[in-house]
Protein backbone atom coordinates (compact mmCIF):
# COMPACT_ATOMS: atom_id res chain seq x y z
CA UNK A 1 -103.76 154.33 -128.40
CA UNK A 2 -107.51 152.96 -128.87
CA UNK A 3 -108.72 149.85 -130.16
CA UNK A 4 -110.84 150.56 -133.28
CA UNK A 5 -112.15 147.49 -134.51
CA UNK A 6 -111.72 143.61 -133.96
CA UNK A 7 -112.61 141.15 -136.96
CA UNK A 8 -112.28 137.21 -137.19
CA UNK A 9 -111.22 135.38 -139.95
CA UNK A 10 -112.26 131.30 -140.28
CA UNK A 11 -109.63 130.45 -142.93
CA UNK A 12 -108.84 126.85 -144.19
CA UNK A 13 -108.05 124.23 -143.01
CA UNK A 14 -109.85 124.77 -140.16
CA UNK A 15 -108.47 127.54 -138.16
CA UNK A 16 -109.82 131.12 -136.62
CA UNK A 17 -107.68 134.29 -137.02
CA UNK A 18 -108.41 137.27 -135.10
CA UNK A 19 -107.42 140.97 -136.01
CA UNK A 20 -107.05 143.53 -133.70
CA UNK A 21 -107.04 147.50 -135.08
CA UNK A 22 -106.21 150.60 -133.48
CA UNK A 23 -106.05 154.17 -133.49
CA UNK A 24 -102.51 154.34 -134.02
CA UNK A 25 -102.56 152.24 -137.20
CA UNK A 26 -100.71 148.97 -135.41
CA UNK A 27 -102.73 145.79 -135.81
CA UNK A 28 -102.29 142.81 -133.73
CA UNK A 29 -102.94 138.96 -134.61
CA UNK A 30 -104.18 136.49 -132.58
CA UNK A 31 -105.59 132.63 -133.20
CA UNK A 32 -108.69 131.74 -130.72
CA UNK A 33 -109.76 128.44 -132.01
CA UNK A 34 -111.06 125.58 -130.48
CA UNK A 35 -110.69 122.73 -133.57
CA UNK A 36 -114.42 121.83 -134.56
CA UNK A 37 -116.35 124.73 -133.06
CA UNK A 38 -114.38 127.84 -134.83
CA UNK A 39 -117.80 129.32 -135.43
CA UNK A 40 -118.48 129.11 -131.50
CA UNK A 41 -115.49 131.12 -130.69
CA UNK A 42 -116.03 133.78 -133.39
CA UNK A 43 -119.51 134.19 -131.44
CA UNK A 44 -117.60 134.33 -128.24
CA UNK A 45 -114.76 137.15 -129.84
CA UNK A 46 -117.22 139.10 -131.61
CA UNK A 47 -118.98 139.27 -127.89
CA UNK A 48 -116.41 140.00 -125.90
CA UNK A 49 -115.38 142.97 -128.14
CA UNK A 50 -118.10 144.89 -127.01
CA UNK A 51 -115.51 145.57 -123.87
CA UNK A 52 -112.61 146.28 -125.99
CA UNK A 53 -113.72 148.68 -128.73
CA UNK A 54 -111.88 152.04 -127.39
CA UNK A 55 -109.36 150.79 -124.73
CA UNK A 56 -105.96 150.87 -124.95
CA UNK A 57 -104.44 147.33 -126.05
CA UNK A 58 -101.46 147.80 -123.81
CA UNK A 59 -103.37 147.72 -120.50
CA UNK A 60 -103.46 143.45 -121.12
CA UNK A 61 -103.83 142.36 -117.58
CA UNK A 62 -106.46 144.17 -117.07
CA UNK A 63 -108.31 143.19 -119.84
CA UNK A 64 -107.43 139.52 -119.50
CA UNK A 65 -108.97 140.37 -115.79
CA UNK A 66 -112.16 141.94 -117.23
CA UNK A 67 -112.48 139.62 -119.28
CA UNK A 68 -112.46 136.53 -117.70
CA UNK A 69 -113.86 137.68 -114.37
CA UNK A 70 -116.38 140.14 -115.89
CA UNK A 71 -118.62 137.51 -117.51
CA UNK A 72 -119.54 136.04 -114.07
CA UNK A 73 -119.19 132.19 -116.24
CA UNK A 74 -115.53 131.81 -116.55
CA UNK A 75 -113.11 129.30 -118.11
CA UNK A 76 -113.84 125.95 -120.75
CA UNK A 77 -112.95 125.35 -124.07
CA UNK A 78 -115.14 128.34 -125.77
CA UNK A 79 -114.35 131.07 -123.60
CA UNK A 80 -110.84 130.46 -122.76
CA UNK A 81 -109.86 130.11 -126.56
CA UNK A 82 -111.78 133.56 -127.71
CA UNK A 83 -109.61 135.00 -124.85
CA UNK A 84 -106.49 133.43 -126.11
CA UNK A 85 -106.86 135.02 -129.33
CA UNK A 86 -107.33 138.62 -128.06
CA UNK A 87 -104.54 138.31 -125.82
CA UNK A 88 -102.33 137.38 -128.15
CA UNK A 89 -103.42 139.86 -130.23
CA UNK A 90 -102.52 142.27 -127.87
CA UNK A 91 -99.29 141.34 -126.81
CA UNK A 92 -98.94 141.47 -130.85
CA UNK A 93 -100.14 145.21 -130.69
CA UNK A 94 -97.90 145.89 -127.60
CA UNK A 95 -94.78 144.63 -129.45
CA UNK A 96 -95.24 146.40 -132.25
CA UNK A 97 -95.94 150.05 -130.49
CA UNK A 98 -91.85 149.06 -128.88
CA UNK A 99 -90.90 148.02 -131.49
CA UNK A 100 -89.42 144.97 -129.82
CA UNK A 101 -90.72 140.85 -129.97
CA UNK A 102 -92.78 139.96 -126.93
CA UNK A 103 -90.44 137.63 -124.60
CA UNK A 104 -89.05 141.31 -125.17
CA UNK A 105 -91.66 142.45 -122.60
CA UNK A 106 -91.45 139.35 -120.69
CA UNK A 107 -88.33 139.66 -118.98
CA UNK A 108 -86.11 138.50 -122.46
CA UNK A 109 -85.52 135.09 -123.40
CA UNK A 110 -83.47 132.48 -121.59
CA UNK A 111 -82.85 130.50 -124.79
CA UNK A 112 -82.68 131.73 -128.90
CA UNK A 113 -84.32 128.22 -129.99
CA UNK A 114 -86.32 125.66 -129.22
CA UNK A 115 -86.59 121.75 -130.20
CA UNK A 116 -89.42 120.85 -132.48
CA UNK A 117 -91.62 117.51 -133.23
CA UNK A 118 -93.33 116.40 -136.00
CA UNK A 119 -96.90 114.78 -135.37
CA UNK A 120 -95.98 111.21 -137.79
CA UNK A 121 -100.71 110.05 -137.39
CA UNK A 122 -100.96 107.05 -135.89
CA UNK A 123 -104.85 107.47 -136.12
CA UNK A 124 -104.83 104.57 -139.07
CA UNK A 125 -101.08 103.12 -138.72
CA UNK A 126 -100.51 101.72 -142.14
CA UNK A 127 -98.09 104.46 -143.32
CA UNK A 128 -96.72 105.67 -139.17
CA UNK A 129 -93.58 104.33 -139.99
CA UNK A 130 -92.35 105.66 -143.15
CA UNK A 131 -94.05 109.35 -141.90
CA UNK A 132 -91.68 109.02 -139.36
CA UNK A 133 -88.98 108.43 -141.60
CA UNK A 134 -89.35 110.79 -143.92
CA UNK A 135 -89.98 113.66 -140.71
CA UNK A 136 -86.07 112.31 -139.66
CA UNK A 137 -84.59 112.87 -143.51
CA UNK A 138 -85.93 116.57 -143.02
CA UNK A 139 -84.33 116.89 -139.92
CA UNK A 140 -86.63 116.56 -137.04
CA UNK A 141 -84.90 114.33 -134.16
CA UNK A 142 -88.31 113.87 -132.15
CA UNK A 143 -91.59 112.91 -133.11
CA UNK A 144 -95.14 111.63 -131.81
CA UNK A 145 -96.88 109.14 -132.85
CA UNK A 146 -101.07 108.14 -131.95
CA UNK A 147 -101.03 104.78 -129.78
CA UNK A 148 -103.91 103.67 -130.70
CA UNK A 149 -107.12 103.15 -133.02
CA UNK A 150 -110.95 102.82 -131.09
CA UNK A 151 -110.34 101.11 -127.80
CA UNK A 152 -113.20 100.06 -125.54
CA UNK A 153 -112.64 100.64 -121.92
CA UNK A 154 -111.80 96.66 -121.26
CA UNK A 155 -110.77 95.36 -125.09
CA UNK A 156 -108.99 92.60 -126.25
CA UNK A 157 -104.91 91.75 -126.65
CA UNK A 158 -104.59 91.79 -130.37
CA UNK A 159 -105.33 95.71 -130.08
CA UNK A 160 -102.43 95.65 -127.46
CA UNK A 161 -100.58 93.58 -129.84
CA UNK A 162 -101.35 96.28 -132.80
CA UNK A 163 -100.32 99.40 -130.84
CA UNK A 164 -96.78 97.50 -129.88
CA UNK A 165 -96.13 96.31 -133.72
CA UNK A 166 -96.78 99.71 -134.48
CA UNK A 167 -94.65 101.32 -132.02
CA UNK A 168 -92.11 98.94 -132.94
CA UNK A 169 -92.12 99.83 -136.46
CA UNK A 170 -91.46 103.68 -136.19
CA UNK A 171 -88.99 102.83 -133.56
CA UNK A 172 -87.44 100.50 -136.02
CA UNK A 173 -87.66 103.21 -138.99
CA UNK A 174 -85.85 105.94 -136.74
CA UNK A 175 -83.76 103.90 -134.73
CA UNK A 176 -82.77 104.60 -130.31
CA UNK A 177 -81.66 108.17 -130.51
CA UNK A 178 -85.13 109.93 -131.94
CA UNK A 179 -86.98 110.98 -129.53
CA UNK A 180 -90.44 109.06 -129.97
CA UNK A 181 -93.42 110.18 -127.90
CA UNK A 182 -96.77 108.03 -127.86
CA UNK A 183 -100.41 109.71 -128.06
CA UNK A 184 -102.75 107.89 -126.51
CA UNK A 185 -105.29 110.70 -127.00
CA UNK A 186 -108.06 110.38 -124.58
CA UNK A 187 -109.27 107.05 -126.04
CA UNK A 188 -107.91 104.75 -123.64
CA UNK A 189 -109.46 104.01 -120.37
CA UNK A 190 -107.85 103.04 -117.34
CA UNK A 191 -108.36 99.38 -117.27
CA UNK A 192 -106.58 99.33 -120.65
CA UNK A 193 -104.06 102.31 -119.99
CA UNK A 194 -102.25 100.02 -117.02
CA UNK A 195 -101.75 97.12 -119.98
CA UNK A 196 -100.60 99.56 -122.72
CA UNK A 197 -98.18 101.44 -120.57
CA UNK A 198 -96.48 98.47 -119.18
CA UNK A 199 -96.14 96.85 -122.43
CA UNK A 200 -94.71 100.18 -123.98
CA UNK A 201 -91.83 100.00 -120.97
CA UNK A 202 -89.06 98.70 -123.37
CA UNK A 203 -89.19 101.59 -126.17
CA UNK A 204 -87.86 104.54 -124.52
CA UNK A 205 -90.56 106.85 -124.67
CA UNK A 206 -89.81 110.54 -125.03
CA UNK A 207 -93.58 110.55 -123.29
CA UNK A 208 -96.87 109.06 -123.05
CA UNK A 209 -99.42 111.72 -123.81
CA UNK A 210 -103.30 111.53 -122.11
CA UNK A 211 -102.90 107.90 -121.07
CA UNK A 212 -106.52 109.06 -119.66
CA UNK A 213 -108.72 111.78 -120.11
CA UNK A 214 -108.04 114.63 -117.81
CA UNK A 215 -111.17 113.91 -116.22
CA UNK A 216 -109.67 111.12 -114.73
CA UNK A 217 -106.81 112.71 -113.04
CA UNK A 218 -106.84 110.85 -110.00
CA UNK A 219 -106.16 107.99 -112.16
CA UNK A 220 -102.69 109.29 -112.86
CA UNK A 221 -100.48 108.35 -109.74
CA UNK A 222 -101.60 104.55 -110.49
CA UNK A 223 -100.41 104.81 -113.86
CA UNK A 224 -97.43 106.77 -113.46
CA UNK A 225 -96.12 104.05 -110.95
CA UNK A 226 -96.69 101.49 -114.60
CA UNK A 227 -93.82 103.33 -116.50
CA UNK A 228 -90.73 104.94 -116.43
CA UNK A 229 -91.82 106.87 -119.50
CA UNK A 230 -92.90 110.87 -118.33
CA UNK A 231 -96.63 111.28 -118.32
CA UNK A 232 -97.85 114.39 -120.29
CA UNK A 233 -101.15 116.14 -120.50
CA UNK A 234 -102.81 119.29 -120.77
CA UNK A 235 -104.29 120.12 -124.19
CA UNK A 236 -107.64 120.09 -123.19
CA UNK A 237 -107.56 122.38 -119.82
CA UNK A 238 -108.19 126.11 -119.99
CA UNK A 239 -106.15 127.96 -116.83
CA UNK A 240 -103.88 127.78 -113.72
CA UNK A 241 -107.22 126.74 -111.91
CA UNK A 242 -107.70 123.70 -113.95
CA UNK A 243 -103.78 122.98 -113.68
CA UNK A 244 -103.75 123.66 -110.22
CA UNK A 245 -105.25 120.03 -109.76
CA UNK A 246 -103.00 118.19 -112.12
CA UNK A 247 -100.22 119.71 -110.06
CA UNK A 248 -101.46 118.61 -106.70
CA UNK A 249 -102.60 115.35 -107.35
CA UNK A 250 -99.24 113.96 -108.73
CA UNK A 251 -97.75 111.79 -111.42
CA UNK A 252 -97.69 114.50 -114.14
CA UNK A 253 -94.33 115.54 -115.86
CA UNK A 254 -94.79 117.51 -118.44
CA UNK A 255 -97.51 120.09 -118.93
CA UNK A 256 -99.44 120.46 -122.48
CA UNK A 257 -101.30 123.79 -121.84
CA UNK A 258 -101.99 124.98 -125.32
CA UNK A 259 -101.69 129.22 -125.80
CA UNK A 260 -104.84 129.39 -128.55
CA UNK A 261 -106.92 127.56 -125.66
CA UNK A 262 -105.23 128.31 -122.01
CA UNK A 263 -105.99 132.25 -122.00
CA UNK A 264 -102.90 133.29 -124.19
CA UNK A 265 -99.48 134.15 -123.86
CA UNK A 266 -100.84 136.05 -120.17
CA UNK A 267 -101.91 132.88 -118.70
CA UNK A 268 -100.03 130.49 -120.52
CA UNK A 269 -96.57 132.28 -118.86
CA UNK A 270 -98.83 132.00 -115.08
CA UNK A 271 -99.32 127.93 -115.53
CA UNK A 272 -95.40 127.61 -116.49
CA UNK A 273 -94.39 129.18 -113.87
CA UNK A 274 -96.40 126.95 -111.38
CA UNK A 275 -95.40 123.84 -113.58
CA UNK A 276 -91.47 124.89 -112.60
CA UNK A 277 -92.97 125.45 -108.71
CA UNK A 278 -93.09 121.36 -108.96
CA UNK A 279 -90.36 120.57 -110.88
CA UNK A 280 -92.69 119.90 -114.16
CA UNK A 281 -91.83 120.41 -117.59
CA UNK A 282 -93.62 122.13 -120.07
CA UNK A 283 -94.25 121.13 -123.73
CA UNK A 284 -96.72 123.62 -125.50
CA UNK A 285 -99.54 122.00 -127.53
CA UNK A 286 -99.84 123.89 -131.17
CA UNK A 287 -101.12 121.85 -134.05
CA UNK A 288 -102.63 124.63 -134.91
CA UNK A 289 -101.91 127.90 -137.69
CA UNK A 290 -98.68 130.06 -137.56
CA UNK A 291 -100.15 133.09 -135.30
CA UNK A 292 -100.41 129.98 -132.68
CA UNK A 293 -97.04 129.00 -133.61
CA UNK A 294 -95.77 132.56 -133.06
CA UNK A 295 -96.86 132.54 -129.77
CA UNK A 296 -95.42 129.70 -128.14
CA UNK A 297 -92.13 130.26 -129.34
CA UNK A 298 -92.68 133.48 -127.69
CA UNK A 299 -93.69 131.60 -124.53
CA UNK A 300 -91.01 128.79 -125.21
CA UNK A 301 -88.41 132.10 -125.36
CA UNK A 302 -89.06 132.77 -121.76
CA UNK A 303 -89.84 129.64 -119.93
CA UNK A 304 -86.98 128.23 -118.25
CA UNK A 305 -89.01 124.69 -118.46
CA UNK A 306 -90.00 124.29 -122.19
CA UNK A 307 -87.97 121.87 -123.61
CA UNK A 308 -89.53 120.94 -126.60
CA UNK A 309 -92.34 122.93 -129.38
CA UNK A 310 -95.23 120.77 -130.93
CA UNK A 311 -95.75 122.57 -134.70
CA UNK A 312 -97.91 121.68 -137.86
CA UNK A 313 -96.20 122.00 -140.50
CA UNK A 314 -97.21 119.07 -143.19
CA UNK A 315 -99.67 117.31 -140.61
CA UNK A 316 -102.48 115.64 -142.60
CA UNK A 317 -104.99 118.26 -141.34
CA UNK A 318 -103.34 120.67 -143.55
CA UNK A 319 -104.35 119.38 -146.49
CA UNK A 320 -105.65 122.53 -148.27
CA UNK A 321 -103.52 125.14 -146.84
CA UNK A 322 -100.52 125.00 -144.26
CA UNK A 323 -98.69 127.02 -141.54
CA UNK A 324 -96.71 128.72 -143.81
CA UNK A 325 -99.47 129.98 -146.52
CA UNK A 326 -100.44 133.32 -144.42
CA UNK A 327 -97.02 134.52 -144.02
CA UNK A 328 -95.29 137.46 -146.03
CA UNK A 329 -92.19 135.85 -144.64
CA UNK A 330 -92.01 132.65 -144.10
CA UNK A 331 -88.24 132.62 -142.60
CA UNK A 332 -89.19 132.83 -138.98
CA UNK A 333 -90.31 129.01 -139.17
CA UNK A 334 -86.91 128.06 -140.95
CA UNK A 335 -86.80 124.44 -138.74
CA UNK A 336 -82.73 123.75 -139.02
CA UNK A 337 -81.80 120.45 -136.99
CA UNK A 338 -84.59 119.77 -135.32
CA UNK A 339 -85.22 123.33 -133.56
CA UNK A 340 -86.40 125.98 -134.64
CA UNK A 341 -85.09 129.47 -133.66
CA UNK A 342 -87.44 132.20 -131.65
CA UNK A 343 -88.69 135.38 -133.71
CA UNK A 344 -86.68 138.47 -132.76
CA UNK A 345 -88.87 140.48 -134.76
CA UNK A 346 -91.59 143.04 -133.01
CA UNK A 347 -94.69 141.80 -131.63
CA UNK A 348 -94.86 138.29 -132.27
CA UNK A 349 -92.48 138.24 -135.08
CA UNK A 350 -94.82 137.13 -137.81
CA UNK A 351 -96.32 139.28 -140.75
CA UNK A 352 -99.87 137.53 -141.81
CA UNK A 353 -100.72 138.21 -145.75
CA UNK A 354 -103.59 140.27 -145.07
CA UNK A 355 -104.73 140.19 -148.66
CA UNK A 356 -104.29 136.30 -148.41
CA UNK A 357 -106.24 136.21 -145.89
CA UNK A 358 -109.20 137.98 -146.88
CA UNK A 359 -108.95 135.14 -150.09
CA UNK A 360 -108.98 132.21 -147.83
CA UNK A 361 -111.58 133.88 -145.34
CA UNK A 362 -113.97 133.99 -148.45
CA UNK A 363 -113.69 130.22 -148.68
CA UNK A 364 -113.84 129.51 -144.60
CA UNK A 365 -114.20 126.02 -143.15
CA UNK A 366 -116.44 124.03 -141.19
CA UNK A 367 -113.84 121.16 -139.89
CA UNK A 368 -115.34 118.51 -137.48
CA UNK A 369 -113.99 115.47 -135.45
CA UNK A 370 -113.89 112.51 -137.12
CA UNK A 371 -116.69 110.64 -135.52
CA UNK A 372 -115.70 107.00 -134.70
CA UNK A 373 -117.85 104.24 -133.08
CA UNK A 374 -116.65 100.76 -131.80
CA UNK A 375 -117.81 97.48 -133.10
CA UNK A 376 -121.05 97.14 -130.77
CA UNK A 377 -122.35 100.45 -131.95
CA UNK A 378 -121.16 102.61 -129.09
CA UNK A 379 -119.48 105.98 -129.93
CA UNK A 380 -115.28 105.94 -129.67
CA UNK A 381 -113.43 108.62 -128.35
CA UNK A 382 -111.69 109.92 -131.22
């Protein structure tokens, strides 16, 4: 079997699809994305092809090895995302050619379900609350929530006082038993990060997510020694190398490496299986399209320390199209008590709408950060 051609798709709302053809007539999907910059990684796919065109798709180690090592500049956002895609795609391709799902391929799976969450904003908290209510009456038992609006890296108590009233509401709106995780996003700093997370002590936090950028690991034994709440990170590092370092320094519990960003299902699998080495959890990062999805549930099949599947479904981004749209059948995403089960079917266990997509694809996206700024005129992490 040869690869034949490899085509990306930038379909609304602001994801990148990637399509991988071959000689034998089996496609594979994949979803390299990095939110804000799709047009970067289509670039970086469209480049890296050049390798591909006439290999077999099953030999995915050594591609992921070419690759990565091939270009001389390795890892960040850009690369590490195209690569995501295409290995996806090909552990889509392999699938398929067995006829059997992927965790298939990866040793089987040690569960037939996972937990989900539902991401409730936070970003502007005037309606948290009620999101999270209405994500409990359609059966989610865990959600997350953003902290916190701009916050300079010393600011002032009422913005503490506004991130615990809002904390307190949701909590309120869901009750003790929901499992309620807090996002402080990158946008607090330190000085501010020690007041938040000893304030947030008394709601039984599921997690506290990025209480600093991971930039700043070295910042995360002082704050893990704040709270009892587990500290999670990882969205915004690319491979084992850059998790290596979270995992030596300390005060990390659960690991947020993100498939469509941390070199795919092939080195997603590597930096769970280094996470269990320290007795870390994992929690896969997907706000992202339903080839994303796909894959970590693949991942989540076979990963003895996934516990618990971010998903997109109904999050604001999705305004003009959501995870569901670019399915034929949507039934592998059937959420029923707050998990959702694993696809059994071959490759991933998705079918994308191929004609749907082309539709979409005409329309594309150019999706950008909000940009925020704080009151003296400084830019905000957003």
């Amino acid at each position: 079997m040869k690869i034949t051609a490899i085509t990306t798709y930038l379909v609304p709302p602001r994801w990148l699809f990637v399509r991988i053809e071959t000689d034998a007539g089996i496609v594979g999907w994949g979803e390299p994305i990095v939110e804000g910059r799709a047009h970067t990684v289509a670039a970086a796919v469209e480049e890296l092809s050049d390798y591909l065109i006439g290999k077999d798709p099953r030999h995915i180690e050594d591609h992921w090895n070419v690759l990565y090592r091939g270009g001389f500049y390795r890892g960040g956002p850009i690369l590490m995302s195209a690569l995501a895609g295409i290995d996806q795609a090909l552990w889509d391709i392999h699938g398929k050619a067995l006829g059997v799902p992927v965790h298939a391929l990866l040793g089987g799976p040690v569960r037939d379900r996972i937990r989900v969450y539902s991401w409730i904003g936070g970003d502007r908290p005037a309606d948290t609350a009620r999101a999270a209510s209405e994500a409990v009456a359609r059966g989610f038992t865990a959600v997350k929530m953003n902290g916190t609006e701009e916050m300079q890296i010393v600011d002032t108590h009422d913005k503490v006082t506004r991130v615990l009233e809002n904390v307190q509401a949701v909590r309120d709106a869901v009750g003790p038993d929901i499992g309620l995780a807090v996002d402080f996003h990158g946008r607090v700093h330190k000085p501010m990060a020690k007041v938040l997370m000893r304030e947030l002590t008394p709601f039984g936090l599921m997690f506290i997510e990025e209480p600093v950028l991971s930039e700043h690991l070295e910042a995360i034994p002082e704050l893990a020694a704040l709270s009892p709440a587990p500290i999670a990170l990882g969205e915004r590092l690319y491979s084992r190398f850059d998790f290596k370092r979270v995992l030596q320094t300390g005060g990390v519990d659960i690991l947020q490496p993100d498939p469509s960003h941390s070199g795919g299902i092939t080195e997603t699998r590597k930096i769970a299986a280094m996470a269990e080495a320290y007795d870390v959890a994992i929690a896969l990062h997907c706000p992202l399209g339903p080839i994303a999805l796909a894959a970590n549930l693949q991942l989540d099949a076979v990963c003895y320390n996934a516990f618990i599947q971010e998903q997109s479904l109904g999050i604001h981004y999705n305004a003009s199209n959501d995870l569901l749209d670019y399915l034929v059948d949507r039934s592998p995403f059937d959420y029923k008590e707050g998990f959702v089960r694993i696809p059994d079917g071959p490759g991933l266990g998705i079918e994308i709408n191929q004609a749907y997509v082309d539709e979409r694809a005409a329309e594309g996206h150019r999706w950008r950060n909000p940009i925020w700024r704080h009151a003296d005129g400084s830019v905000a992490e957003w």
